[in-house]
C-alpha atoms as a PDB file:
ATOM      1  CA  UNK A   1       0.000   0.000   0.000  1.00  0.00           C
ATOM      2  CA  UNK A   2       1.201   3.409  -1.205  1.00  0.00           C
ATOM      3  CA  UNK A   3      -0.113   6.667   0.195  1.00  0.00           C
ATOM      4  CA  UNK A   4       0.355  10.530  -0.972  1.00  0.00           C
ATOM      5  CA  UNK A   5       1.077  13.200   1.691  1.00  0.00           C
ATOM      6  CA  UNK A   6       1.752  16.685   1.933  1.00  0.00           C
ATOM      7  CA  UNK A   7       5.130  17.463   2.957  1.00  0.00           C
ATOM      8  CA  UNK A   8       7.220  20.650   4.069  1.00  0.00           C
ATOM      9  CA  UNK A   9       9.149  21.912   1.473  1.00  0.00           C
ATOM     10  CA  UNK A  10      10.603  25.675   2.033  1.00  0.00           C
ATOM     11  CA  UNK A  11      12.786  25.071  -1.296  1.00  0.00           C
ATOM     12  CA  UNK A  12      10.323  24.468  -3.224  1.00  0.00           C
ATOM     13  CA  UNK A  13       7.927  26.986  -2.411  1.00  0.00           C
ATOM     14  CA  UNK A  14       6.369  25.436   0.569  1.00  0.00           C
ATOM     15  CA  UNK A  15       4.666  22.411   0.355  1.00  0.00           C
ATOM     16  CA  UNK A  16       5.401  19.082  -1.726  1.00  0.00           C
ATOM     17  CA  UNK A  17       2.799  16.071  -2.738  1.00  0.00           C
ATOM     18  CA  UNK A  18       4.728  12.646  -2.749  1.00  0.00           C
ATOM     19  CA  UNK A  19       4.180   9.072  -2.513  1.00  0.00           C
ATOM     20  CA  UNK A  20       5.293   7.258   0.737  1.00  0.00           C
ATOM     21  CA  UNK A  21       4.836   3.767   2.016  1.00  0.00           C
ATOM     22  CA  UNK A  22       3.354   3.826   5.324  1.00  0.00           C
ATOM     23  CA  UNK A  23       5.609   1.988   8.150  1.00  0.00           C
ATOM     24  CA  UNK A  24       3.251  -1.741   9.405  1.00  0.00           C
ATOM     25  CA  UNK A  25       1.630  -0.703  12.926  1.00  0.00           C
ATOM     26  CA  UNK A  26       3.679  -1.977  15.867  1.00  0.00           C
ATOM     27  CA  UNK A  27       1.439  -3.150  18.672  1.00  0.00           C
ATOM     28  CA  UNK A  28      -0.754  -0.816  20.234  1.00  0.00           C
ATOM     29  CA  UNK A  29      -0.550   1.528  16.758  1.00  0.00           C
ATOM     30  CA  UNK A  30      -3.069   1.773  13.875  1.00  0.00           C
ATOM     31  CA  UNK A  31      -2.896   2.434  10.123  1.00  0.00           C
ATOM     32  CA  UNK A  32      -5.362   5.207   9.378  1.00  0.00           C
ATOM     33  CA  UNK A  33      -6.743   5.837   5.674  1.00  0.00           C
ATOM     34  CA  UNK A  34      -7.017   9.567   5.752  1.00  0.00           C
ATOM     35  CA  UNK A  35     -10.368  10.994   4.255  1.00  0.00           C
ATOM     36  CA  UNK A  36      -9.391  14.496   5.465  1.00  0.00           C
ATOM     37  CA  UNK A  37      -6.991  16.663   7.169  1.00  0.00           C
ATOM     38  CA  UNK A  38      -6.873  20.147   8.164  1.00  0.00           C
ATOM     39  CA  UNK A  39      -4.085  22.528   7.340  1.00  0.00           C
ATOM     40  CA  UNK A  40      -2.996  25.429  10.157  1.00  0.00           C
ATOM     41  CA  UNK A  41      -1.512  28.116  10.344  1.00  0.00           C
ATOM     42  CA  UNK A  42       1.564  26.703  11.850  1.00  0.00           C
ATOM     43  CA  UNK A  43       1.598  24.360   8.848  1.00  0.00           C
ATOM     44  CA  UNK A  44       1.586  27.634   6.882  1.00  0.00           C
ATOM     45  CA  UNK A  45       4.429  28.772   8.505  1.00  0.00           C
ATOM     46  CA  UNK A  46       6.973  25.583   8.742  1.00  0.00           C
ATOM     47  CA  UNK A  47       5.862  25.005   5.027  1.00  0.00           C
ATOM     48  CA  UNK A  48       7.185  28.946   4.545  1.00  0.00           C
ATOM     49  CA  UNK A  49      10.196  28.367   6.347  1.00  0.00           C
ATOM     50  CA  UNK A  50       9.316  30.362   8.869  1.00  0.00           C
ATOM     51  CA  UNK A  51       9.003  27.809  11.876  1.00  0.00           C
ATOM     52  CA  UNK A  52      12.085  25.316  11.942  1.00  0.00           C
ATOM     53  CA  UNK A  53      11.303  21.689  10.669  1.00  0.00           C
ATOM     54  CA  UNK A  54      13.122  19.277   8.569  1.00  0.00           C
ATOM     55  CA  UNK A  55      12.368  19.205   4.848  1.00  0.00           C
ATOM     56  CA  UNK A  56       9.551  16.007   4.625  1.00  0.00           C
ATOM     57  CA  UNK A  57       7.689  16.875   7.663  1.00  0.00           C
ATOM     58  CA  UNK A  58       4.082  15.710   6.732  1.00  0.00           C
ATOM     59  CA  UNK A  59       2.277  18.449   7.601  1.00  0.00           C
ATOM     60  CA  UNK A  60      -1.997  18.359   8.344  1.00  0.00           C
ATOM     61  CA  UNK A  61      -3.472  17.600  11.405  1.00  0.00           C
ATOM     62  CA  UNK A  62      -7.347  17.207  12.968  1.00  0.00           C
ATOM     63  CA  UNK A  63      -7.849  14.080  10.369  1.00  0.00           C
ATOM     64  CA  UNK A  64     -10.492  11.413  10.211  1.00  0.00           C
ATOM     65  CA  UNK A  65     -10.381   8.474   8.260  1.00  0.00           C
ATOM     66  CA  UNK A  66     -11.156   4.469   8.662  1.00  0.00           C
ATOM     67  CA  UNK A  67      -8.777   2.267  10.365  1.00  0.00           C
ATOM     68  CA  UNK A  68      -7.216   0.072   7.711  1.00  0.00           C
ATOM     69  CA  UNK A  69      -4.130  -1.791   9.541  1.00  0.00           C
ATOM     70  CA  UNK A  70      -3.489  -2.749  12.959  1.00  0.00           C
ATOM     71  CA  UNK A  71      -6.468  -4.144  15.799  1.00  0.00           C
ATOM     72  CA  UNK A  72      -8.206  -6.221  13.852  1.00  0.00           C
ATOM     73  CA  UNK A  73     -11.199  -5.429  15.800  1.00  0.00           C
ATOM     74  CA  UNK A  74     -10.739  -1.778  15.051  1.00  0.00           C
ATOM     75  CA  UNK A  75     -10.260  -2.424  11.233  1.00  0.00           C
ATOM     76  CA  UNK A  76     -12.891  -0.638   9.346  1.00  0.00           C
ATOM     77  CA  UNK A  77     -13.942   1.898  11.723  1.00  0.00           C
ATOM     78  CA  UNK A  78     -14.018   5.512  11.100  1.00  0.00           C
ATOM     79  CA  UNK A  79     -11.951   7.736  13.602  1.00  0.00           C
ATOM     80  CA  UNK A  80     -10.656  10.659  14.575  1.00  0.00           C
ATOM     81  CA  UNK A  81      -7.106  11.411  14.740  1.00  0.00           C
ATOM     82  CA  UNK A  82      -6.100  13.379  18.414  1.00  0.00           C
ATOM     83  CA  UNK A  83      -3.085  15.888  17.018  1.00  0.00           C
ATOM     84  CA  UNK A  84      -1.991  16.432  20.516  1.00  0.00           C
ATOM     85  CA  UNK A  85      -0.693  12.702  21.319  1.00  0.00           C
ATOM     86  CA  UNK A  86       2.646  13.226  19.132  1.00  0.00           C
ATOM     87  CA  UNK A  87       4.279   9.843  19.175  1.00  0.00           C
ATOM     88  CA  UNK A  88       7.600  11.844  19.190  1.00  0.00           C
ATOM     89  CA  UNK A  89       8.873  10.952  15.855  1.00  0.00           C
END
């Protein structure tokens, strides 16, 4: 499975679309199909150069989609993704 995000790219005028393979779930972690994300400010700003981040940082947060990977009692469900639990990578 292949997936398109939207990535920080200052060089390139500020945002990039590109095809990444999403990493299998580790236990306790989900695969989310993304049916929308929201774009911030902040976003504005790292994509702008304006905020430090490394070139490749997906940006887009507050997302909902349906749980394609992982639980398999939680495959198929629609959720919400909670921006404020960073996993720190």
């Amino acid at each position: 499975m292949s997936t398109r995000a939207i990535v920080a790219a200052p060089a390139e005028g500020g945002f990039a679309c590109i095809e990444r393979r999403p990493p299998r779930p580790r236990e306790g972690e989900l695969t989310v199909a993304l049916s929308a994300a929201g774009i911030c400010r902040t976003d504005l700003f790292v994509a702008r150069g304006q905020l430090p981040a490394r070139t490749g940082l997906v940006l887009g947060h507050e997302a909902s989609g349906v749980v394609v990977d992982g639980d398999p009692s939680r495959v198929g469900q629609r959720v919400v993704v909670v921006p404020t639990l960073p996993c720190g990578r």
